[in-house]
PDB file of N, CA and C in Angstrom:
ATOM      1  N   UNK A   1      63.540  60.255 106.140  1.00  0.00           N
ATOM      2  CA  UNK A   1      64.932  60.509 106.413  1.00  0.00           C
ATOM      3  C   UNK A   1      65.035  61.738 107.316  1.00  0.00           C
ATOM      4  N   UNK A   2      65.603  61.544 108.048  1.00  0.00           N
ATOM      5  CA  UNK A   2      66.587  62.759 109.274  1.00  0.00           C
ATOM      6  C   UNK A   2      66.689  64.027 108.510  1.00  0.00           C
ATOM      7  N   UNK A   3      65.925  65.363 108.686  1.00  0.00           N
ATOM      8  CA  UNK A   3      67.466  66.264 108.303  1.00  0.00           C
ATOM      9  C   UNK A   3      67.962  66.569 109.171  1.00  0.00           C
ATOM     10  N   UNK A   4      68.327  66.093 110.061  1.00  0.00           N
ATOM     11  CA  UNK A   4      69.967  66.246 110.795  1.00  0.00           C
ATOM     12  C   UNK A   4      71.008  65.743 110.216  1.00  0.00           C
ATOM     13  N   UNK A   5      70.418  64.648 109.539  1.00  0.00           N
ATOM     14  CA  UNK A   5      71.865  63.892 109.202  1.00  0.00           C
ATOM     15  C   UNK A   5      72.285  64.584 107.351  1.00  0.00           C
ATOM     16  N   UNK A   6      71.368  65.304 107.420  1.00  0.00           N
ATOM     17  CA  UNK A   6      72.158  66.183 106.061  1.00  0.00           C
ATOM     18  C   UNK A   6      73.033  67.243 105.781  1.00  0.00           C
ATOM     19  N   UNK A   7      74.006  67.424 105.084  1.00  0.00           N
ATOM     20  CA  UNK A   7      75.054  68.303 105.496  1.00  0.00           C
ATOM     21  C   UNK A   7      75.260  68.756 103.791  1.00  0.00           C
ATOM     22  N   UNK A   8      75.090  70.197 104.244  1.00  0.00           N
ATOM     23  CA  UNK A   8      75.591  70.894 102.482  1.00  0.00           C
ATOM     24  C   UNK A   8      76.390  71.669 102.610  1.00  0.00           C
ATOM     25  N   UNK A   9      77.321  71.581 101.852  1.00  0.00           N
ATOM     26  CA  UNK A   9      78.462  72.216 102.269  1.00  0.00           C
ATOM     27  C   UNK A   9      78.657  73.037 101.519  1.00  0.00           C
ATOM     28  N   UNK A  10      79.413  74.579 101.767  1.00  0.00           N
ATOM     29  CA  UNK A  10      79.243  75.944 100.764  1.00  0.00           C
ATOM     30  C   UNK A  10      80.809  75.753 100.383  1.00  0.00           C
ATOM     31  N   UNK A  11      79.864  75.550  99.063  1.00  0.00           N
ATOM     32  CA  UNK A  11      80.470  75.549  98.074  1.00  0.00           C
ATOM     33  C   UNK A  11      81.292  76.918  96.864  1.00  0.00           C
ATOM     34  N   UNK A  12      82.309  76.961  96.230  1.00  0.00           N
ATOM     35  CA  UNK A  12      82.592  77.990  95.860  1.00  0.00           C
ATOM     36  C   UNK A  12      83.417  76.742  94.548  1.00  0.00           C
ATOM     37  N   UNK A  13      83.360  77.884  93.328  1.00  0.00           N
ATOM     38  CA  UNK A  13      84.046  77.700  92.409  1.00  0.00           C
ATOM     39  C   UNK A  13      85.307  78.947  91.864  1.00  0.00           C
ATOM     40  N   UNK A  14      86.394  78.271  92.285  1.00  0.00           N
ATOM     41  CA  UNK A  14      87.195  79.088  92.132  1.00  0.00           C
ATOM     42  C   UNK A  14      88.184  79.187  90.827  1.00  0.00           C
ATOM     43  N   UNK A  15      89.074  80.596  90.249  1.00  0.00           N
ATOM     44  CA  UNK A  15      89.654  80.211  89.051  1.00  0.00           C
ATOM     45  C   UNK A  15      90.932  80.745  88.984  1.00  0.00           C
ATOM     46  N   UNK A  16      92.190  79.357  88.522  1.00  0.00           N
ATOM     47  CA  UNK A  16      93.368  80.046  88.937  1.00  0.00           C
ATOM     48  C   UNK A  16      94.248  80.809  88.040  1.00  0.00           C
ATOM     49  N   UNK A  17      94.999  81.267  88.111  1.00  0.00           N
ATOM     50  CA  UNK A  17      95.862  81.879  87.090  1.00  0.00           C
ATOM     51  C   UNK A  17      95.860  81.408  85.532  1.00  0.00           C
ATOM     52  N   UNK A  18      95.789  80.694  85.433  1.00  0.00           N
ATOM     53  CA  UNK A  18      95.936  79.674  84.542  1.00  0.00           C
ATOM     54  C   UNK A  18      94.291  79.543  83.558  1.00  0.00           C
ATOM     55  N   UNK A  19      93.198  79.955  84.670  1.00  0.00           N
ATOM     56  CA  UNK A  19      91.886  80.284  83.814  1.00  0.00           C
ATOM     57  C   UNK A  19      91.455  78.534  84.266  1.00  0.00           C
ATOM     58  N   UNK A  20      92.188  77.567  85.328  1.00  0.00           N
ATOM     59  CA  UNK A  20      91.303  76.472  85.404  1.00  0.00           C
ATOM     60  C   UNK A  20      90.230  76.939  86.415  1.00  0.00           C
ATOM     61  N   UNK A  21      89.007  75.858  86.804  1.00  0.00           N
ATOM     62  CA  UNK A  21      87.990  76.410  87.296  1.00  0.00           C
ATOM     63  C   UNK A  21      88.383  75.057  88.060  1.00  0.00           C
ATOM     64  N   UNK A  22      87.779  75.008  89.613  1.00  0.00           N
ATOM     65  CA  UNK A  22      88.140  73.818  90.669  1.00  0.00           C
ATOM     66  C   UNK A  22      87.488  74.426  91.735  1.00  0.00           C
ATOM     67  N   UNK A  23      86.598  73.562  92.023  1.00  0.00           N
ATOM     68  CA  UNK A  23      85.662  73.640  93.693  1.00  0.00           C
ATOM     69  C   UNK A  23      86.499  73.362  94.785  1.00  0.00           C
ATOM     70  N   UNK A  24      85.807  74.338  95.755  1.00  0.00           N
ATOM     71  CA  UNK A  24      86.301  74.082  97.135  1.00  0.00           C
ATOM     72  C   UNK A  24      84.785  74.558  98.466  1.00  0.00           C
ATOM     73  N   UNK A  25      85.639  73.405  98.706  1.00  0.00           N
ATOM     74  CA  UNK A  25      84.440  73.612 100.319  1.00  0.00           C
ATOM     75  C   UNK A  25      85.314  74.660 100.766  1.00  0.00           C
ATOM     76  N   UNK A  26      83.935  75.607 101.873  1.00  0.00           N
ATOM     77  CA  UNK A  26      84.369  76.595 103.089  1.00  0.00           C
ATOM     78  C   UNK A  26      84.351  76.124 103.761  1.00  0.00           C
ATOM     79  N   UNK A  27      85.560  75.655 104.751  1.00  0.00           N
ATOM     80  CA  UNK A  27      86.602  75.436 105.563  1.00  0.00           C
ATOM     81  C   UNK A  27      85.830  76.122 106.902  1.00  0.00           C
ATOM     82  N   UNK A  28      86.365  77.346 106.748  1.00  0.00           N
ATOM     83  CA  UNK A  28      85.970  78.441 107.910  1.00  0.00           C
ATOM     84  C   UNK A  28      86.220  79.724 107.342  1.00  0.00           C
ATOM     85  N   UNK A  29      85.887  80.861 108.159  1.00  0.00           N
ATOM     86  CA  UNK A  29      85.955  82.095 107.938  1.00  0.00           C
ATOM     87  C   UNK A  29      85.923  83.025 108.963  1.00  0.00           C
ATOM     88  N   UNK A  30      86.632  83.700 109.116  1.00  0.00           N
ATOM     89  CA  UNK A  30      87.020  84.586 109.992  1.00  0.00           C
ATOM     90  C   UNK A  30      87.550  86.316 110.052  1.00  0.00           C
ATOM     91  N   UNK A  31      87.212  87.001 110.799  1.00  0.00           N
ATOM     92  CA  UNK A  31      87.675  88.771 110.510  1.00  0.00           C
ATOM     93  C   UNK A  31      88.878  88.436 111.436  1.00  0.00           C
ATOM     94  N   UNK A  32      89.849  89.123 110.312  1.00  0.00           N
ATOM     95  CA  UNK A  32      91.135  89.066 111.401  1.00  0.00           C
ATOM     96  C   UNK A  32      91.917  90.794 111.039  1.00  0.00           C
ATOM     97  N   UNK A  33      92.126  91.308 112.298  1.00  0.00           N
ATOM     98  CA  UNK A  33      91.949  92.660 111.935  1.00  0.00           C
ATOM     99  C   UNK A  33      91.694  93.248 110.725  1.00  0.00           C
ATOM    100  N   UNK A  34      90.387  93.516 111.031  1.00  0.00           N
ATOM    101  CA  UNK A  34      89.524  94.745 109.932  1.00  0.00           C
ATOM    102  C   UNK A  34      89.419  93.716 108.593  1.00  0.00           C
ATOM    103  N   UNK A  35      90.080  92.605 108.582  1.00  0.00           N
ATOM    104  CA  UNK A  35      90.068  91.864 107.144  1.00  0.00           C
ATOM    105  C   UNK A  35      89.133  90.679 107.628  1.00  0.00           C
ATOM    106  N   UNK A  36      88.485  90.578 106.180  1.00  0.00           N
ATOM    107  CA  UNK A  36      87.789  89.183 105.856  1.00  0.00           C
ATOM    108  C   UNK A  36      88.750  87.929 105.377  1.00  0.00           C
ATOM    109  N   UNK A  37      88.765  87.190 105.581  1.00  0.00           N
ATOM    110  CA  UNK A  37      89.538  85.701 105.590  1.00  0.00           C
ATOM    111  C   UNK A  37      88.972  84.235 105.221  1.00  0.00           C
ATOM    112  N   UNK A  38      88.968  83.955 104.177  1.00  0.00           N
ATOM    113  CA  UNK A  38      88.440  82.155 104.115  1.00  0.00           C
ATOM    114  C   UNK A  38      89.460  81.077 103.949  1.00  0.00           C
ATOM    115  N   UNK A  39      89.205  80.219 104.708  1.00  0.00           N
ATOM    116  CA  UNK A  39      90.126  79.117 104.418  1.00  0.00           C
ATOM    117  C   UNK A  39      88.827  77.735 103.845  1.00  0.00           C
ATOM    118  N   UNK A  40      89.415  77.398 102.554  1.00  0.00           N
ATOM    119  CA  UNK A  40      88.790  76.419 101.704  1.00  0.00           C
ATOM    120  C   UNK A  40      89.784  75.047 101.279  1.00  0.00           C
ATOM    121  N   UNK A  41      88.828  74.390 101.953  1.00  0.00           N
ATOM    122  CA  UNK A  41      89.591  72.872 100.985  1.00  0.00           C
ATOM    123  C   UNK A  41      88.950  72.089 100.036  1.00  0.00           C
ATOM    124  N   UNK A  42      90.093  71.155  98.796  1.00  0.00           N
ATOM    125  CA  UNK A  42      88.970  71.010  97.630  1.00  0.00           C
ATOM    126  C   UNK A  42      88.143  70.434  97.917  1.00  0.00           C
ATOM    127  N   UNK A  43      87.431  70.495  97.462  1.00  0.00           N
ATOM    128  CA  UNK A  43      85.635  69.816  97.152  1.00  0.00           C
ATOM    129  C   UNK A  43      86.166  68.497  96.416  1.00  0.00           C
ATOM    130  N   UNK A  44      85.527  67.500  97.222  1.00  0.00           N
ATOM    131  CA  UNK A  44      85.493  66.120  96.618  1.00  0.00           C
ATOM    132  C   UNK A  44      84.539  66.260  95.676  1.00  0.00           C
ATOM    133  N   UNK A  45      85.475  65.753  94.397  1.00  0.00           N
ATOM    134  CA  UNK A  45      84.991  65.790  93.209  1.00  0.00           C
ATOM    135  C   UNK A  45      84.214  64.517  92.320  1.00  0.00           C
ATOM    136  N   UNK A  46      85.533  63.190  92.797  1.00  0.00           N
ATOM    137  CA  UNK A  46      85.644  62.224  92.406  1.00  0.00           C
ATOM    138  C   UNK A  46      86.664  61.139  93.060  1.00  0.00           C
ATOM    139  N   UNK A  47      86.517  59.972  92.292  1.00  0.00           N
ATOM    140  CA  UNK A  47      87.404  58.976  93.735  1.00  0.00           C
ATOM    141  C   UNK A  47      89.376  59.559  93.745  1.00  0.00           C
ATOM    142  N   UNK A  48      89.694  60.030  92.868  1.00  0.00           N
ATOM    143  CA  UNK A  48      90.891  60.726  92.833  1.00  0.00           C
ATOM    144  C   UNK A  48      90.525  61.780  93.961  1.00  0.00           C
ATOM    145  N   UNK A  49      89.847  62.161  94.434  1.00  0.00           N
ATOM    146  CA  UNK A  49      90.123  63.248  95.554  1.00  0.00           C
ATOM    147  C   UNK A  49      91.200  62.289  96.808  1.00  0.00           C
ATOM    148  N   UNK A  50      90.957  61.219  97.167  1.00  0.00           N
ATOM    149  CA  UNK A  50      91.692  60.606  97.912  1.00  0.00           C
ATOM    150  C   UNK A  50      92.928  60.302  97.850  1.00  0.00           C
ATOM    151  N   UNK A  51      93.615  60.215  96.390  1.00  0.00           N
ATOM    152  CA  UNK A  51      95.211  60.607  96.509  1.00  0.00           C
ATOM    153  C   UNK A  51      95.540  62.143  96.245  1.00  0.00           C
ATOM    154  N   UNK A  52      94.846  62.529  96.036  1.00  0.00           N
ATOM    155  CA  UNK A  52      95.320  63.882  96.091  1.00  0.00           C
ATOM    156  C   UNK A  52      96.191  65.152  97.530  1.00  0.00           C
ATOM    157  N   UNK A  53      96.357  66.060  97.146  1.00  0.00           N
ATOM    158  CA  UNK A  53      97.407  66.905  97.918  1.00  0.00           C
ATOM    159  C   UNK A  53      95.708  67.693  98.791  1.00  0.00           C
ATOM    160  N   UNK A  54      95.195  67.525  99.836  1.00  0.00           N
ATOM    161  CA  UNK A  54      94.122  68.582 100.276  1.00  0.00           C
ATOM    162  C   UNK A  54      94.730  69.392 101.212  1.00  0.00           C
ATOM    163  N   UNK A  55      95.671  70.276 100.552  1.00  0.00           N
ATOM    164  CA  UNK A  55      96.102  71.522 101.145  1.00  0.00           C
ATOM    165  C   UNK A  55      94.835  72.654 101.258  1.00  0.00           C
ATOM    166  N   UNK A  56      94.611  73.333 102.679  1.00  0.00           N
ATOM    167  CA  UNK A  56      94.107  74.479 103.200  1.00  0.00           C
ATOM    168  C   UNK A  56      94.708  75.558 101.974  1.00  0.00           C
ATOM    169  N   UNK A  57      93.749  76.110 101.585  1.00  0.00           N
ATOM    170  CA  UNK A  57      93.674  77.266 100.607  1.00  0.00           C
ATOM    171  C   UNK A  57      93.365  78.740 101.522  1.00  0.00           C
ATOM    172  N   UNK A  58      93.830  79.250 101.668  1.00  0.00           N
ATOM    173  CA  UNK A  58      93.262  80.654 102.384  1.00  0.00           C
ATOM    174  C   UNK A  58      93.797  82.091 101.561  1.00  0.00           C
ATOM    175  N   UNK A  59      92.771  82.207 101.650  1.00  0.00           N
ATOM    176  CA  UNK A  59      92.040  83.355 100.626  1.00  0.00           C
ATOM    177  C   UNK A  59      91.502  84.575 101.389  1.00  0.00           C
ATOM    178  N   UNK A  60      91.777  86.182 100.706  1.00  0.00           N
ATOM    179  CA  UNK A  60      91.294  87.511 101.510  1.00  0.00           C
ATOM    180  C   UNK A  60      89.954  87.759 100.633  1.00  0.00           C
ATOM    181  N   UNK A  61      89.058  88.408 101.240  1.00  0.00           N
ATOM    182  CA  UNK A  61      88.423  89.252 100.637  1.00  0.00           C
ATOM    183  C   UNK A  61      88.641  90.681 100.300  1.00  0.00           C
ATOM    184  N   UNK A  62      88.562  91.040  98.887  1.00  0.00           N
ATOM    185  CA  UNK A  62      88.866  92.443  98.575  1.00  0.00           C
ATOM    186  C   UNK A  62      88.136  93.172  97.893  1.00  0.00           C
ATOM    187  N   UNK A  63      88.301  94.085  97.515  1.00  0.00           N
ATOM    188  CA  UNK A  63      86.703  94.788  96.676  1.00  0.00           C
ATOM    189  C   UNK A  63      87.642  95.304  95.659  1.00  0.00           C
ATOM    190  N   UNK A  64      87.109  95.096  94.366  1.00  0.00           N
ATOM    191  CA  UNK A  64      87.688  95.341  93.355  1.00  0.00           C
ATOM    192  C   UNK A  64      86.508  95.867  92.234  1.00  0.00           C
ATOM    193  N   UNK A  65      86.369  96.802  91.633  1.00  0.00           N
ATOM    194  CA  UNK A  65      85.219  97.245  90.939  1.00  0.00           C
ATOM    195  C   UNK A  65      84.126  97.004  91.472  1.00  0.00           C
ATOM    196  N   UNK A  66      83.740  97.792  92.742  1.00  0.00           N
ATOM    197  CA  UNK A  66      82.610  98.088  93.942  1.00  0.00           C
ATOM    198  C   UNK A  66      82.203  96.459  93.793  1.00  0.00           C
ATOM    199  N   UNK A  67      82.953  94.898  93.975  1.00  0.00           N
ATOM    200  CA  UNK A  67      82.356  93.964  94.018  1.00  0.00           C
ATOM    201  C   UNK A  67      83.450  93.229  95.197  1.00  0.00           C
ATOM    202  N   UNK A  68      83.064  91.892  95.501  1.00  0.00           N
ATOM    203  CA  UNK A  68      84.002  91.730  96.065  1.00  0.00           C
ATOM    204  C   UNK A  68      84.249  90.270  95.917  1.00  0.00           C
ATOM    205  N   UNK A  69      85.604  90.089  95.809  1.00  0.00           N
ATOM    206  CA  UNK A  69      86.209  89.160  95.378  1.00  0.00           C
ATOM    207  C   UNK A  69      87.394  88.429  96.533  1.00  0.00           C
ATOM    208  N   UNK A  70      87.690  86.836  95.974  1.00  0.00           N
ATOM    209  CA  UNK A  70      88.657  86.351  96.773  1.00  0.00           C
ATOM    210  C   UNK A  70      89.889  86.249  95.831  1.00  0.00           C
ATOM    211  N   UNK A  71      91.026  86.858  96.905  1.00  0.00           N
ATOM    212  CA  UNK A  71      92.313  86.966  96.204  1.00  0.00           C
ATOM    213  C   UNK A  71      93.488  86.298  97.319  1.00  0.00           C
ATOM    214  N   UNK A  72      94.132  85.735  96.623  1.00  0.00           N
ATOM    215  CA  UNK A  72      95.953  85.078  97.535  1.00  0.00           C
ATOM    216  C   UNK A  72      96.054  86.331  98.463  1.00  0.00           C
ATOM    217  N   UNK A  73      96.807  85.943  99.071  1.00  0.00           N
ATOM    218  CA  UNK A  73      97.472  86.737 100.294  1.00  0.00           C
ATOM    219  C   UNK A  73      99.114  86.775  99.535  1.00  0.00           C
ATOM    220  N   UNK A  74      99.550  87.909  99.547  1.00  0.00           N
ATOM    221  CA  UNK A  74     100.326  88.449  98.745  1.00  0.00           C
ATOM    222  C   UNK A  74     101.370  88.868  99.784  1.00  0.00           C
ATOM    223  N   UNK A  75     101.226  89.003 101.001  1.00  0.00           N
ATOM    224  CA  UNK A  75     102.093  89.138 102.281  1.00  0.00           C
ATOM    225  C   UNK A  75     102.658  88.564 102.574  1.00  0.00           C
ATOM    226  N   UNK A  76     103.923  87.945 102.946  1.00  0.00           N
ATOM    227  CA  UNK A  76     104.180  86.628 103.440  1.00  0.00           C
ATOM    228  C   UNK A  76     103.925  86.724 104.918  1.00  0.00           C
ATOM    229  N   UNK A  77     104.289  87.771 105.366  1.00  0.00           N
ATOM    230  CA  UNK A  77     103.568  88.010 107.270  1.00  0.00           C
ATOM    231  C   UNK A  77     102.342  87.834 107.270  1.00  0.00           C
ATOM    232  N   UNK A  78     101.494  88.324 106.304  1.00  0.00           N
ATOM    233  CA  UNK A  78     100.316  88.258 106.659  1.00  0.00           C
ATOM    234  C   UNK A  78      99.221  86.868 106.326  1.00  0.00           C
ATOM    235  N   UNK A  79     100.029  86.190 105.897  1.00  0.00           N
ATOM    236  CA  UNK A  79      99.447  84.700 105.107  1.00  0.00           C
ATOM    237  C   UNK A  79     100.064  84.108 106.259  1.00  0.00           C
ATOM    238  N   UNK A  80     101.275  83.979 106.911  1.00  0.00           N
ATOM    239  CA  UNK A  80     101.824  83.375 108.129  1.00  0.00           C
ATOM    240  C   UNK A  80     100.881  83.515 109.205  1.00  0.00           C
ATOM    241  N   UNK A  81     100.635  84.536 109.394  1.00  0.00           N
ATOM    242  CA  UNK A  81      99.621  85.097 110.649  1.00  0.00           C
ATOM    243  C   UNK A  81      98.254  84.670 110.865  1.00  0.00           C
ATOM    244  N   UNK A  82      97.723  84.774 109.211  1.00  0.00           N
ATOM    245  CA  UNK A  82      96.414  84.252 108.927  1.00  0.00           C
ATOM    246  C   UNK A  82      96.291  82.535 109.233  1.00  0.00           C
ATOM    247  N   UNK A  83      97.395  82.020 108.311  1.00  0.00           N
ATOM    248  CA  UNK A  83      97.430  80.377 108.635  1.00  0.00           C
ATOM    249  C   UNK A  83      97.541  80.151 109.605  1.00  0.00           C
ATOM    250  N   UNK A  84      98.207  80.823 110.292  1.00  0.00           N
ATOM    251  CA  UNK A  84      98.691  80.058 111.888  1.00  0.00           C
ATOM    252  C   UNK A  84      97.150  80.059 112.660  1.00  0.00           C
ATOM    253  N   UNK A  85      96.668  81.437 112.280  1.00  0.00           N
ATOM    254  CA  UNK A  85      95.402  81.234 113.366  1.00  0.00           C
ATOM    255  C   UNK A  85      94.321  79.955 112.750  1.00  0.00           C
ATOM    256  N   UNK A  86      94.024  79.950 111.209  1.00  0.00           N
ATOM    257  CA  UNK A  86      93.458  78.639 110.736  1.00  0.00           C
ATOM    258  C   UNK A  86      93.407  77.320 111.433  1.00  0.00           C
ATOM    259  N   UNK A  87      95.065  77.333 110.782  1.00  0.00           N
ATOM    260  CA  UNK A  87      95.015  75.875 111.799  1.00  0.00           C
ATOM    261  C   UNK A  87      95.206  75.930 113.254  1.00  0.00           C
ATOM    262  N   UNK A  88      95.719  76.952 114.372  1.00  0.00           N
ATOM    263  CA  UNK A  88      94.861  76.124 115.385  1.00  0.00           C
ATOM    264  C   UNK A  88      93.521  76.181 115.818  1.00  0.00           C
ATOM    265  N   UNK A  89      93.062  76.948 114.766  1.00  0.00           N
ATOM    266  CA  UNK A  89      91.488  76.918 114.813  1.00  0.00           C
ATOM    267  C   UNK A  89      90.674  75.047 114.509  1.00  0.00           C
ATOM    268  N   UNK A  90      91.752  74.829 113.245  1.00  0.00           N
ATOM    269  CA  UNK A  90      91.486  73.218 112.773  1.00  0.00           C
ATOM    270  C   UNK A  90      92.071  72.419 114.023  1.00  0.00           C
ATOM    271  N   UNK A  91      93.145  72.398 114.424  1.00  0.00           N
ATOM    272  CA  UNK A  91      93.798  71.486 114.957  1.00  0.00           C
ATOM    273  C   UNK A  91      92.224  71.878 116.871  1.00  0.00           C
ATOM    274  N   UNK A  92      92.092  72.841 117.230  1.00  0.00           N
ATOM    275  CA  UNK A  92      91.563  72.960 118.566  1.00  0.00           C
ATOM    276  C   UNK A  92      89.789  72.046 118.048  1.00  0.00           C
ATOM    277  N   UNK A  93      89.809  72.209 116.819  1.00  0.00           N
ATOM    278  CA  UNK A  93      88.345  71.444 116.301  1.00  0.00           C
ATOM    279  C   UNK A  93      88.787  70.172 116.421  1.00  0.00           C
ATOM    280  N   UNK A  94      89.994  69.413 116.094  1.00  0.00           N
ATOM    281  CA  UNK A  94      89.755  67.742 115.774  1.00  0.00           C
ATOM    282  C   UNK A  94      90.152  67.502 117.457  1.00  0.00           C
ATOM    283  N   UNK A  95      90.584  68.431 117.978  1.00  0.00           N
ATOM    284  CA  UNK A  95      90.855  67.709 119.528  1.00  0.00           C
ATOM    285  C   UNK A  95      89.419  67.536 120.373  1.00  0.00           C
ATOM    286  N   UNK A  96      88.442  68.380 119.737  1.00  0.00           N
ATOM    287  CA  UNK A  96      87.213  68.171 120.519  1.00  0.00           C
ATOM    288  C   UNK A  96      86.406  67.023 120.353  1.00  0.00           C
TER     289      UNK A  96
END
């Protein structure tokens, strides 16, 4: 078998308010002034991933007890700013 034709995708397990635990693929990642930035979508889990909602998740990096962690964007300018550059980062990828 090819490994070209193998693809692993980085993976993250994330946990929400609520204390559920739910995978997501890395999307992309990007420094957008002085900040770290990921945008993640869920990780196909099972055949229900296909009706599901696969909304872009984008997430900051922050350091919280000398570690560092992914947290919401708590800005509304700054989650606007961040998404916008995401997707035409996505949208300039599916045109190629």
């Amino acid at each position: 078998m090819s490994e070209m034709n193998e693809y692993t995708p980085d993976l993250f397990e994330l946990i929400d308010e609520e204390g559920n635990k739910k995978q997501f693929e890395l999307f992309d990642a990007a420094e957008i002034n002085g900040e770290q930035y990921y945008a993640m979508l869920p990780a196909i889990e099972d055949d229900d991933f296909l009706n599901s909602d696969c909304d872009l998740v984008i997430l900051k990096s922050i350091e919280e007890d000398g570690e560092e962690i992914l947290a919401s964007i708590d800005d509304d300018d700054e989650f606007e700013s961040v998404s916008r550059f995401f997707l035409e980062r996505l949208q300039d990828a599916l045109e190629e």
